[in-house]
C-alpha atoms as a PDB file:
ATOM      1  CA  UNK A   1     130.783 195.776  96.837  1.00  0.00           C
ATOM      2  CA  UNK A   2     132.271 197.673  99.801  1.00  0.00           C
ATOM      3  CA  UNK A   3     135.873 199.493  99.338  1.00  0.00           C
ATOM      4  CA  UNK A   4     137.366 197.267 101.804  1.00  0.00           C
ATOM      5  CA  UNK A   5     135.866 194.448 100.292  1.00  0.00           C
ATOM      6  CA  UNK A   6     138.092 194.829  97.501  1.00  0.00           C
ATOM      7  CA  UNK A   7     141.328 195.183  99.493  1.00  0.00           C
ATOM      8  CA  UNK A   8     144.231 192.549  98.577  1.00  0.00           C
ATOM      9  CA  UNK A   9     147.234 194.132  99.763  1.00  0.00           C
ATOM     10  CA  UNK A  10     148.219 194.951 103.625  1.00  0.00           C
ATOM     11  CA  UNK A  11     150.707 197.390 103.804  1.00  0.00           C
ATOM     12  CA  UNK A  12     152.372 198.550 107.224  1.00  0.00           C
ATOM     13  CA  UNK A  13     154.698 201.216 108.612  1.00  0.00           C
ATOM     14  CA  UNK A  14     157.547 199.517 110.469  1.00  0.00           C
ATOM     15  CA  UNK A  15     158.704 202.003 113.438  1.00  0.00           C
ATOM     16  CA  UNK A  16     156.121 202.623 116.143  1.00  0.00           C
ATOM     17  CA  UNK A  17     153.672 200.681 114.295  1.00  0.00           C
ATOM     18  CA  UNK A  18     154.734 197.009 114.022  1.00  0.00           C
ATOM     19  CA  UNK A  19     158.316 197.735 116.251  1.00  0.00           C
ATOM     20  CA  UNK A  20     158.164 199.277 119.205  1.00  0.00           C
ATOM     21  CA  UNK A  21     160.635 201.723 118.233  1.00  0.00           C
ATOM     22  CA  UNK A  22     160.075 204.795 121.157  1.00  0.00           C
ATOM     23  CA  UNK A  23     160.491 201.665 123.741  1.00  0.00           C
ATOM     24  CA  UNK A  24     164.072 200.577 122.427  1.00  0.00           C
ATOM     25  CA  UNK A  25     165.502 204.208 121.738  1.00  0.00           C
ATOM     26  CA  UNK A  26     164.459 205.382 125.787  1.00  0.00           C
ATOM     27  CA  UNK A  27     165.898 201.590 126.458  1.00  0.00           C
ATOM     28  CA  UNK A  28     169.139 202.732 124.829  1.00  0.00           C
ATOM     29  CA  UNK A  29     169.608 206.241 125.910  1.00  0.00           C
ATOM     30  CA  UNK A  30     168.907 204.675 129.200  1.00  0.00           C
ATOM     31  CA  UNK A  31     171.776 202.521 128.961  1.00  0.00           C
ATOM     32  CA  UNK A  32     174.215 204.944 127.117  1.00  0.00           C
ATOM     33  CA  UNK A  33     174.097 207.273 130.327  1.00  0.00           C
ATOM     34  CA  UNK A  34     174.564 204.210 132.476  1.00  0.00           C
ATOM     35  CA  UNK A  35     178.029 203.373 130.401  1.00  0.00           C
ATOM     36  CA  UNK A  36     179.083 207.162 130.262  1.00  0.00           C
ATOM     37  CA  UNK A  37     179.584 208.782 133.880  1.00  0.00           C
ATOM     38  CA  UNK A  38     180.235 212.559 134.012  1.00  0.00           C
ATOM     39  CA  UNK A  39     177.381 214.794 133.486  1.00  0.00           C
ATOM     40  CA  UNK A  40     175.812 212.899 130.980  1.00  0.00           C
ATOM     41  CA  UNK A  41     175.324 210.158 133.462  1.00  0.00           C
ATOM     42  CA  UNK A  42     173.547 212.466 136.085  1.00  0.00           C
ATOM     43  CA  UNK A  43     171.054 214.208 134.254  1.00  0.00           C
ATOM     44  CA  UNK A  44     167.356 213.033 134.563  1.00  0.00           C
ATOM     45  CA  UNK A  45     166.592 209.989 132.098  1.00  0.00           C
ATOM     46  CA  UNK A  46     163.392 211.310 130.822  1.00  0.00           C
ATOM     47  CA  UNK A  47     164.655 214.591 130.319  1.00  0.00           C
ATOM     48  CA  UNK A  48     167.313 213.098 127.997  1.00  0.00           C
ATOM     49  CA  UNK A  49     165.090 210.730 126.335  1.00  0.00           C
ATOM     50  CA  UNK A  50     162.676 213.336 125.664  1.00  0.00           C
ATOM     51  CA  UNK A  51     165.523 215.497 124.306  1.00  0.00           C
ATOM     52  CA  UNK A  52     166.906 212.513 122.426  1.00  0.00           C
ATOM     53  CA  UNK A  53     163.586 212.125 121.041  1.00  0.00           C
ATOM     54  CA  UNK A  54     163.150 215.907 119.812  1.00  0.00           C
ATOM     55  CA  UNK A  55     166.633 215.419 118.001  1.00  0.00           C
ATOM     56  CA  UNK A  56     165.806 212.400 116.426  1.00  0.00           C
ATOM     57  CA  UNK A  57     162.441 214.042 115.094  1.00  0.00           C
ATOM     58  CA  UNK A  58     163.955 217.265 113.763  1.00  0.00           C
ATOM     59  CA  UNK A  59     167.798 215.621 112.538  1.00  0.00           C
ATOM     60  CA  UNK A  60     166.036 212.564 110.731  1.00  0.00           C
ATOM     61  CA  UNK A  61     163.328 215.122 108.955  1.00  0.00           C
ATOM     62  CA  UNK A  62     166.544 217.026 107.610  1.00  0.00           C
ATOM     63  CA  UNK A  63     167.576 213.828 106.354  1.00  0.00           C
ATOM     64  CA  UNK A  64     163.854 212.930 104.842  1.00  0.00           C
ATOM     65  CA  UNK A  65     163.972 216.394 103.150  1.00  0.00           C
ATOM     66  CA  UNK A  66     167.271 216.017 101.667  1.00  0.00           C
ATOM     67  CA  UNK A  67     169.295 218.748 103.973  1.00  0.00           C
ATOM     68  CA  UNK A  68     171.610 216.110 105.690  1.00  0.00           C
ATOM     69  CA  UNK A  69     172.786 212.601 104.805  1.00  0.00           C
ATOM     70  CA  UNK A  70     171.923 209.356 106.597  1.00  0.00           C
ATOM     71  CA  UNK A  71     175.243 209.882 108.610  1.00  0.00           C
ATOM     72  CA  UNK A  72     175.024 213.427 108.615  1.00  0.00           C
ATOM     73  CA  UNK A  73     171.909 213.331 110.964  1.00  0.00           C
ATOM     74  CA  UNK A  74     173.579 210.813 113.128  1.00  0.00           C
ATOM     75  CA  UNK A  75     176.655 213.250 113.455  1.00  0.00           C
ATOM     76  CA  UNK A  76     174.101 216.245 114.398  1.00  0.00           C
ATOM     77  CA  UNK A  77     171.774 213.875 116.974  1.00  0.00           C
ATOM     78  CA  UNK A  78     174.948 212.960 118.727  1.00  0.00           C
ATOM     79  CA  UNK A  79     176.325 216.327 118.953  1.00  0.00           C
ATOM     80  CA  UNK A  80     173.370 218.320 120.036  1.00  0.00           C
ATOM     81  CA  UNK A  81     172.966 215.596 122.675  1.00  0.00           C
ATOM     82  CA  UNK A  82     176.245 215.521 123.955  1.00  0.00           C
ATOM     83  CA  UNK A  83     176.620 219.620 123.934  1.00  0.00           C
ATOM     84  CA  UNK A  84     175.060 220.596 126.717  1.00  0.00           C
ATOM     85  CA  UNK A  85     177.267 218.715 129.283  1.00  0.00           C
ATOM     86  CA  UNK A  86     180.595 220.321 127.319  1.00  0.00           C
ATOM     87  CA  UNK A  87     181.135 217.443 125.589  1.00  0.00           C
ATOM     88  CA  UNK A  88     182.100 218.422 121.952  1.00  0.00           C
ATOM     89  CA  UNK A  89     182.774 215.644 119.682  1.00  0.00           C
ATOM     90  CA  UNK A  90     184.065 215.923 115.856  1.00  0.00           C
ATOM     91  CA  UNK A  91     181.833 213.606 112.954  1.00  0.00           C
ATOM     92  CA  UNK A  92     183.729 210.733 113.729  1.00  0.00           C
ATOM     93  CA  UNK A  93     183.644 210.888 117.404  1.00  0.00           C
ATOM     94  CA  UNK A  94     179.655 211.912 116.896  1.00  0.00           C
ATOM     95  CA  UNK A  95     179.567 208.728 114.379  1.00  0.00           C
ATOM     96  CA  UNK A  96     181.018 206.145 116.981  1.00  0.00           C
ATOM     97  CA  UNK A  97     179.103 207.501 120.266  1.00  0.00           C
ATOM     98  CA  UNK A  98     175.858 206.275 117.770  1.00  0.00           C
ATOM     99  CA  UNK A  99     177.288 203.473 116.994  1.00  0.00           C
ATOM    100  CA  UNK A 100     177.869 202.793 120.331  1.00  0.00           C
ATOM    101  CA  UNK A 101     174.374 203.793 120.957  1.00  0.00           C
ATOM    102  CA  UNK A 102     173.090 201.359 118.339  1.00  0.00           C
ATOM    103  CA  UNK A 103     173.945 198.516 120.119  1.00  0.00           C
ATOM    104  CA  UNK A 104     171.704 199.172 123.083  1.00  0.00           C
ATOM    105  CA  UNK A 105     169.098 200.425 120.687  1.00  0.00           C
ATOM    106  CA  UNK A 106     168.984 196.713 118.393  1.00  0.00           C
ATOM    107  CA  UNK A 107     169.265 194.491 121.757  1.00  0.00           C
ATOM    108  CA  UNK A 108     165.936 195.947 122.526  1.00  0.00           C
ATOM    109  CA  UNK A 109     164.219 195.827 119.070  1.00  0.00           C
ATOM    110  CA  UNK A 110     160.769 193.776 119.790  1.00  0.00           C
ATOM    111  CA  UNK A 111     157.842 193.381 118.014  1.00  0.00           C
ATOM    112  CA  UNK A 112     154.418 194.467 119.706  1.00  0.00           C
ATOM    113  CA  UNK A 113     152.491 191.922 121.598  1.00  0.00           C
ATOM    114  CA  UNK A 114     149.420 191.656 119.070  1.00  0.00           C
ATOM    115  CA  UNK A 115     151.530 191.811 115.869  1.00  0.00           C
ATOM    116  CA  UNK A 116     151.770 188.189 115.280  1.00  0.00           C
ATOM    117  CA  UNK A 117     148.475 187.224 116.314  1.00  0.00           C
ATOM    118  CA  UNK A 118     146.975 189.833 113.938  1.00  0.00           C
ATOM    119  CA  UNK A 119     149.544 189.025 111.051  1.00  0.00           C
ATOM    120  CA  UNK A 120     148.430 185.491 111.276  1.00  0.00           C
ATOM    121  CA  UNK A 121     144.627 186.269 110.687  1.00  0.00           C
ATOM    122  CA  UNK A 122     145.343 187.829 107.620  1.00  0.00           C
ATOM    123  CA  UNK A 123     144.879 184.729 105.441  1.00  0.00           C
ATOM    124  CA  UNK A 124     144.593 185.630 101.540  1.00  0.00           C
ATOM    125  CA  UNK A 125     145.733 189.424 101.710  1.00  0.00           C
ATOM    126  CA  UNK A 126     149.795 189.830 100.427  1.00  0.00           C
ATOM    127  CA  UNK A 127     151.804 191.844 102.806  1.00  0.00           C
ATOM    128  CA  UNK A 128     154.197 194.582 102.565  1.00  0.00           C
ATOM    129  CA  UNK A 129     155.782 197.785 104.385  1.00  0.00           C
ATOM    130  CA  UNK A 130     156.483 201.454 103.427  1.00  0.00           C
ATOM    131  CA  UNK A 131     159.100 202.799 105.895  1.00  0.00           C
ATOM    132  CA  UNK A 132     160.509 206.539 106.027  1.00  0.00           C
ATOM    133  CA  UNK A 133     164.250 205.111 106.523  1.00  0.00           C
ATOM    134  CA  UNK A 134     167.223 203.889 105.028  1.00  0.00           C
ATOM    135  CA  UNK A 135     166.912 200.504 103.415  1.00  0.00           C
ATOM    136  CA  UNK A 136     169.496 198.938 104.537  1.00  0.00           C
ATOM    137  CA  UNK A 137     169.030 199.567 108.615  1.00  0.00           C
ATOM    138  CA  UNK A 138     165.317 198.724 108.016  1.00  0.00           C
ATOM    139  CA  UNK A 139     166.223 195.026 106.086  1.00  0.00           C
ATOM    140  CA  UNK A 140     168.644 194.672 108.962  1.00  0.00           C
ATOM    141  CA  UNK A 141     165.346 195.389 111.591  1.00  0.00           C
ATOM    142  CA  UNK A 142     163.190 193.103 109.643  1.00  0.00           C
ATOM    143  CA  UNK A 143     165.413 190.700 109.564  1.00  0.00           C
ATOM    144  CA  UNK A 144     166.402 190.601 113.387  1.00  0.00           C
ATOM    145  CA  UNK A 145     162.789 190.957 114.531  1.00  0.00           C
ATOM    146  CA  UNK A 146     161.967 187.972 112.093  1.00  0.00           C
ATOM    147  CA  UNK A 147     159.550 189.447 109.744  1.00  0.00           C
ATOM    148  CA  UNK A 148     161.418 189.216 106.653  1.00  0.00           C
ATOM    149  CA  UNK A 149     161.042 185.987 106.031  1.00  0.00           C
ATOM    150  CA  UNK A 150     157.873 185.454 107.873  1.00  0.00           C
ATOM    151  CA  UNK A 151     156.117 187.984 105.439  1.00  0.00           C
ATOM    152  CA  UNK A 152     158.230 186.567 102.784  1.00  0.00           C
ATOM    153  CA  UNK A 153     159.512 190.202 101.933  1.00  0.00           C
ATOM    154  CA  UNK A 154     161.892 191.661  99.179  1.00  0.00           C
ATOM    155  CA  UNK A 155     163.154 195.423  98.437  1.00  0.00           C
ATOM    156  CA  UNK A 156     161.888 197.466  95.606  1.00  0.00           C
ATOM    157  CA  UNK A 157     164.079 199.633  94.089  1.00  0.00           C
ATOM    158  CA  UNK A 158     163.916 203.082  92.580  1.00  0.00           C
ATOM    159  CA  UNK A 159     163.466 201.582  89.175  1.00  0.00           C
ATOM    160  CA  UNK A 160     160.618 199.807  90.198  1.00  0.00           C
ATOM    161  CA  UNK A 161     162.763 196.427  90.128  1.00  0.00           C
ATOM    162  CA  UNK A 162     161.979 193.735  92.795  1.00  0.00           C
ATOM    163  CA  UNK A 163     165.022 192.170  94.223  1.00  0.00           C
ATOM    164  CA  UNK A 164     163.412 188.841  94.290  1.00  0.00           C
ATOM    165  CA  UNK A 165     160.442 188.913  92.486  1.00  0.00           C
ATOM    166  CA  UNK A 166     159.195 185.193  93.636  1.00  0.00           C
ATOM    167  CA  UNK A 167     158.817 186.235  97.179  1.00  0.00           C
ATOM    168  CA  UNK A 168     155.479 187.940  98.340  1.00  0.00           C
ATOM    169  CA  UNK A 169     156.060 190.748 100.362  1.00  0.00           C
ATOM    170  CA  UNK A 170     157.215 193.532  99.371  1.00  0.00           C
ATOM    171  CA  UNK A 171     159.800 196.916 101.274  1.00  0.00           C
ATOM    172  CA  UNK A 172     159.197 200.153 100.106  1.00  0.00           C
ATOM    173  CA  UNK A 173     161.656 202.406 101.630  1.00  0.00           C
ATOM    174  CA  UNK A 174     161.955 206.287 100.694  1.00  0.00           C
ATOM    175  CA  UNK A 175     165.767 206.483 101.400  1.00  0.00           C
ATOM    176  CA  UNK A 176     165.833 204.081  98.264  1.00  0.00           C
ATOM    177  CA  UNK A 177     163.065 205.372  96.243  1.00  0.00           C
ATOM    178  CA  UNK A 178     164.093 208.984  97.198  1.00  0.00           C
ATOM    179  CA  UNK A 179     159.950 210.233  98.208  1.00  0.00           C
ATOM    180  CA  UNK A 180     159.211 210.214 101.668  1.00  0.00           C
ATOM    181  CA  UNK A 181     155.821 209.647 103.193  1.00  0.00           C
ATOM    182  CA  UNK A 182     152.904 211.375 102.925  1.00  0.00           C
ATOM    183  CA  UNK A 183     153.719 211.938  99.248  1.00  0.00           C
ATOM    184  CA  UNK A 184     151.786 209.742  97.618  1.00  0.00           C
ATOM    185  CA  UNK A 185     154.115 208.905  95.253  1.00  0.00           C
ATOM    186  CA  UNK A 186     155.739 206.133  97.516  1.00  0.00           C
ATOM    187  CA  UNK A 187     152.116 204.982  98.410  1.00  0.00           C
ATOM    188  CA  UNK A 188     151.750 204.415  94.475  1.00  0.00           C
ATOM    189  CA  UNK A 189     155.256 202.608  94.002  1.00  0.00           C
ATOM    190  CA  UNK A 190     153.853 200.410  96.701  1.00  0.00           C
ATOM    191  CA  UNK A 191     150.588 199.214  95.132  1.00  0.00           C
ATOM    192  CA  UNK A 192     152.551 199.430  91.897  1.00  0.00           C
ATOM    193  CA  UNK A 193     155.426 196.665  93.509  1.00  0.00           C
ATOM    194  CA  UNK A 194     152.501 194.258  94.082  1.00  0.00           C
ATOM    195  CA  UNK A 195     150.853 195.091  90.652  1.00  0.00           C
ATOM    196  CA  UNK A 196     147.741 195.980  92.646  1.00  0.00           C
ATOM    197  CA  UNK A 197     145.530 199.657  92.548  1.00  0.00           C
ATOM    198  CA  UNK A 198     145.717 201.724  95.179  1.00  0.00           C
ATOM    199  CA  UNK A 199     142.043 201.212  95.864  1.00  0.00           C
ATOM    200  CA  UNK A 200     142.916 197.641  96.565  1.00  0.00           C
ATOM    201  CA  UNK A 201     145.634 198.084  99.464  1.00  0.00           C
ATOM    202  CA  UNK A 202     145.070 199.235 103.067  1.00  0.00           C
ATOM    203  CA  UNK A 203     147.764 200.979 105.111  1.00  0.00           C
ATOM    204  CA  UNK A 204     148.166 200.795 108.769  1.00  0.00           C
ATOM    205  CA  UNK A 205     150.374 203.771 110.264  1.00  0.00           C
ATOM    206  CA  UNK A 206     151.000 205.568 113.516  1.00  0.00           C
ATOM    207  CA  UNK A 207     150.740 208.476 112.185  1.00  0.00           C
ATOM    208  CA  UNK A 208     148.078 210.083 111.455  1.00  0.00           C
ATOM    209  CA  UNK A 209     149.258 212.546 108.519  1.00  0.00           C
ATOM    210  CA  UNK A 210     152.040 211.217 107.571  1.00  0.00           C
ATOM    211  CA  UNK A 211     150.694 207.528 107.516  1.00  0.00           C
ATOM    212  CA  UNK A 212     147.361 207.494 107.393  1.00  0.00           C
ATOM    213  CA  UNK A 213     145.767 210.149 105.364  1.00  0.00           C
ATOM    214  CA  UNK A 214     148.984 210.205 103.590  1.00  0.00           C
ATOM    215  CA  UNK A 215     147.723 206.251 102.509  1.00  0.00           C
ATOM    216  CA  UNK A 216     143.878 208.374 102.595  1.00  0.00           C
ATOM    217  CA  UNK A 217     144.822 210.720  99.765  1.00  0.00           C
ATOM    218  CA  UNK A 218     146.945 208.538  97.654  1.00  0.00           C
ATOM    219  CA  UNK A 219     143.858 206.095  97.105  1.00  0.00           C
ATOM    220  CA  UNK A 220     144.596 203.822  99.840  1.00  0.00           C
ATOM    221  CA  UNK A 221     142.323 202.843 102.635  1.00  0.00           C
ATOM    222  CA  UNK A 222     144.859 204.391 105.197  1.00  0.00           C
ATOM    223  CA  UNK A 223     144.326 203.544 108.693  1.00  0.00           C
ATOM    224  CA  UNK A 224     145.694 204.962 112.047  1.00  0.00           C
ATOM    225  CA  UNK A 225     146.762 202.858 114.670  1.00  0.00           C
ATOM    226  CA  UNK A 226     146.652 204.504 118.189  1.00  0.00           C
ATOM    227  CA  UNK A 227     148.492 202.663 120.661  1.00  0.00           C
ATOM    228  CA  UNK A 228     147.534 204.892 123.667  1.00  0.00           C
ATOM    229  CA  UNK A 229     150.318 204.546 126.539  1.00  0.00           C
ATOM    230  CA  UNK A 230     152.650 203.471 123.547  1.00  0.00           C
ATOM    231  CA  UNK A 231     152.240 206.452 120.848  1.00  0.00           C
ATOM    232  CA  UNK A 232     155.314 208.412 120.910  1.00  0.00           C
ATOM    233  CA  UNK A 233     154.870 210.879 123.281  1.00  0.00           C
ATOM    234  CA  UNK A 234     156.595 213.599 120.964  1.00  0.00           C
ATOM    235  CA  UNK A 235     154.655 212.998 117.938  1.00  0.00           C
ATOM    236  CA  UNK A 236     151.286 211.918 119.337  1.00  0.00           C
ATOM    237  CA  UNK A 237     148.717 214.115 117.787  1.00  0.00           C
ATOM    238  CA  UNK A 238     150.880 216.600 116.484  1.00  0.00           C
ATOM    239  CA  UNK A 239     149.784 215.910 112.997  1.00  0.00           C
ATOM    240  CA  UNK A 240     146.031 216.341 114.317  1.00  0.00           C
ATOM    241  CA  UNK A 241     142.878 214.039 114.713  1.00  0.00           C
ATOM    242  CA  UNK A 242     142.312 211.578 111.797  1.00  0.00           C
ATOM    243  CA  UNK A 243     139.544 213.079 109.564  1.00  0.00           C
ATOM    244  CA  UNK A 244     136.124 211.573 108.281  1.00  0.00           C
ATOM    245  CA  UNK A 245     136.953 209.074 106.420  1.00  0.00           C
ATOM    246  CA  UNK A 246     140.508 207.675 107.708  1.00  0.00           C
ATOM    247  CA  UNK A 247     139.687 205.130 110.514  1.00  0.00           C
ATOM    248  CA  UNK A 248     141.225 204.470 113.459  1.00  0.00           C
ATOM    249  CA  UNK A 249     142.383 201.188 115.825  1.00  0.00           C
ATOM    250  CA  UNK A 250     143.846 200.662 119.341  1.00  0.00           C
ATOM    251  CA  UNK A 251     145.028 197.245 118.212  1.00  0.00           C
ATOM    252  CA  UNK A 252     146.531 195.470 115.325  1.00  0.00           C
ATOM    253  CA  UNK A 253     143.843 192.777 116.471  1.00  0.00           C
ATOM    254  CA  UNK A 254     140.985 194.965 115.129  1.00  0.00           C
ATOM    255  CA  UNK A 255     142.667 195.090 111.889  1.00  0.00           C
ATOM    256  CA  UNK A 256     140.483 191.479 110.577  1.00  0.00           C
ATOM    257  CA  UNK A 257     137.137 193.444 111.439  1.00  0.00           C
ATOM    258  CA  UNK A 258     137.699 196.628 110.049  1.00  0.00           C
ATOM    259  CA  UNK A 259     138.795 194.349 106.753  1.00  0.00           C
ATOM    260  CA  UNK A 260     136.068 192.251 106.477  1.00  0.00           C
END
């Protein structure tokens, strides 16, 4: 019997992957400098969303790695964005210029178009997600983009407890279980959450280190999703070519095949 013949368990990442997270944050910053004149206002929109977008990558890692708090990266995104047009702002100021932000950002939360299609072909498998964020905000996406309940999902904690164990799905998020992908711990609290092997889930990622050969070396059959015109622009291929071994879609649709 073929390794993905023994798969049970689908497991997904959640920004970039099965949200089309890049799309709503450029959406946002788009409208933030429409609501803020001044400076800020004026300057080219790609420029800022591709300087919003380097922020985001190297203030959130800080917070992955343990260097700043959920709110602490918030408070340095918002100030190193805001800097160069002399606006200085203290942690609160920083704190409600995101939250202002986060408005703009959640009114454009939407799935991809060949997510639901896809997720209803997967007849038999249980479904789940491992997510490099903060549980809370991530239940609060699932919920508004109407997965939670569609994939029946619950949060695992850093015990190992399941919040309500009669659902099927499962949330594995590392700001809870305090391991970030590609450590393969939080692959194995995953397969663990479903009592399932590793060899018996698949992972589906849009990144290729970090996701899938993250999903690769922790037993998994990790996949990479490439969504062409849609990767993030910042972090597309900047952990590399997926290796021998880790395979690779263009859709969510080719997911069945590559199962079978």
């Amino acid at each position: 019997m073929s390794t993905r013949a023994l798969i049970e368990v689908v497991l997904f990442d959640l920004d970039d992957t099965l949200m089309a997270h890049t799309r709503a944050v450029d959406e946002a910053i788009a409208l933030a400098q429409e609501t803020a004149g001044g400076a800020f206002a004026d300057d080219d929109t790609a420029s800022v969303q591709r300087r919003w977008a380097e922020l985001e990558e190297r203030h959130y890692t800080r917070y992955l790695t343990g260097e700043l708090t959920y709110l602490g990266q918030r408070v340095a995104r918002a100030r190193d964005l805001l800097a160069p047009y002399g606006i200085e702002v203290t942690d609160d100021e920083a704190l409600a210029w995101f939250e202002r932000y986060l408005v703009g950002y959640r009114d454009a939360w939407r799935l991809f178009d060949d997510v639901l299609p896809a997720l209803a072909t997967l007849h038999g498998f249980r479904v789940g997600i491992i997510t490099n964020g903060d549980l809370a905000f991530q239940t609060d996406k699932l919920q508004r983009i109407d997965l939670w309940d569609r994939l029946d999902l619950t949060a695992v904690r850093a015990d190992g407890s399941i919040d309500e164990s009669d659902r099927r799905g499962r949330v594995i998020a590392s700001g809870e279980l305090g391991v970030t992908k590609p450590d393969s711990r939080i692959f194995h609290a995953a397969a663990r959450a479903f009592g399932a092997k590793s060899a018996q889930c698949a992972y589906v990622g849009d990144r290729v280190r970090t996701d899938a050969v993250g999903a690769h070396d922790a037993g998994m059959l990790g996949i990479w999703i490439d969504r062409g015109r849609d990767r993030n622009p910042l972090t597309d291929h900047a952990e590399g070519d997926a290796p021998a071994g880790v395979p690779s879609i263009h859709s969510l649709l080719e997911l069945p095949a590559l199962l079978a």
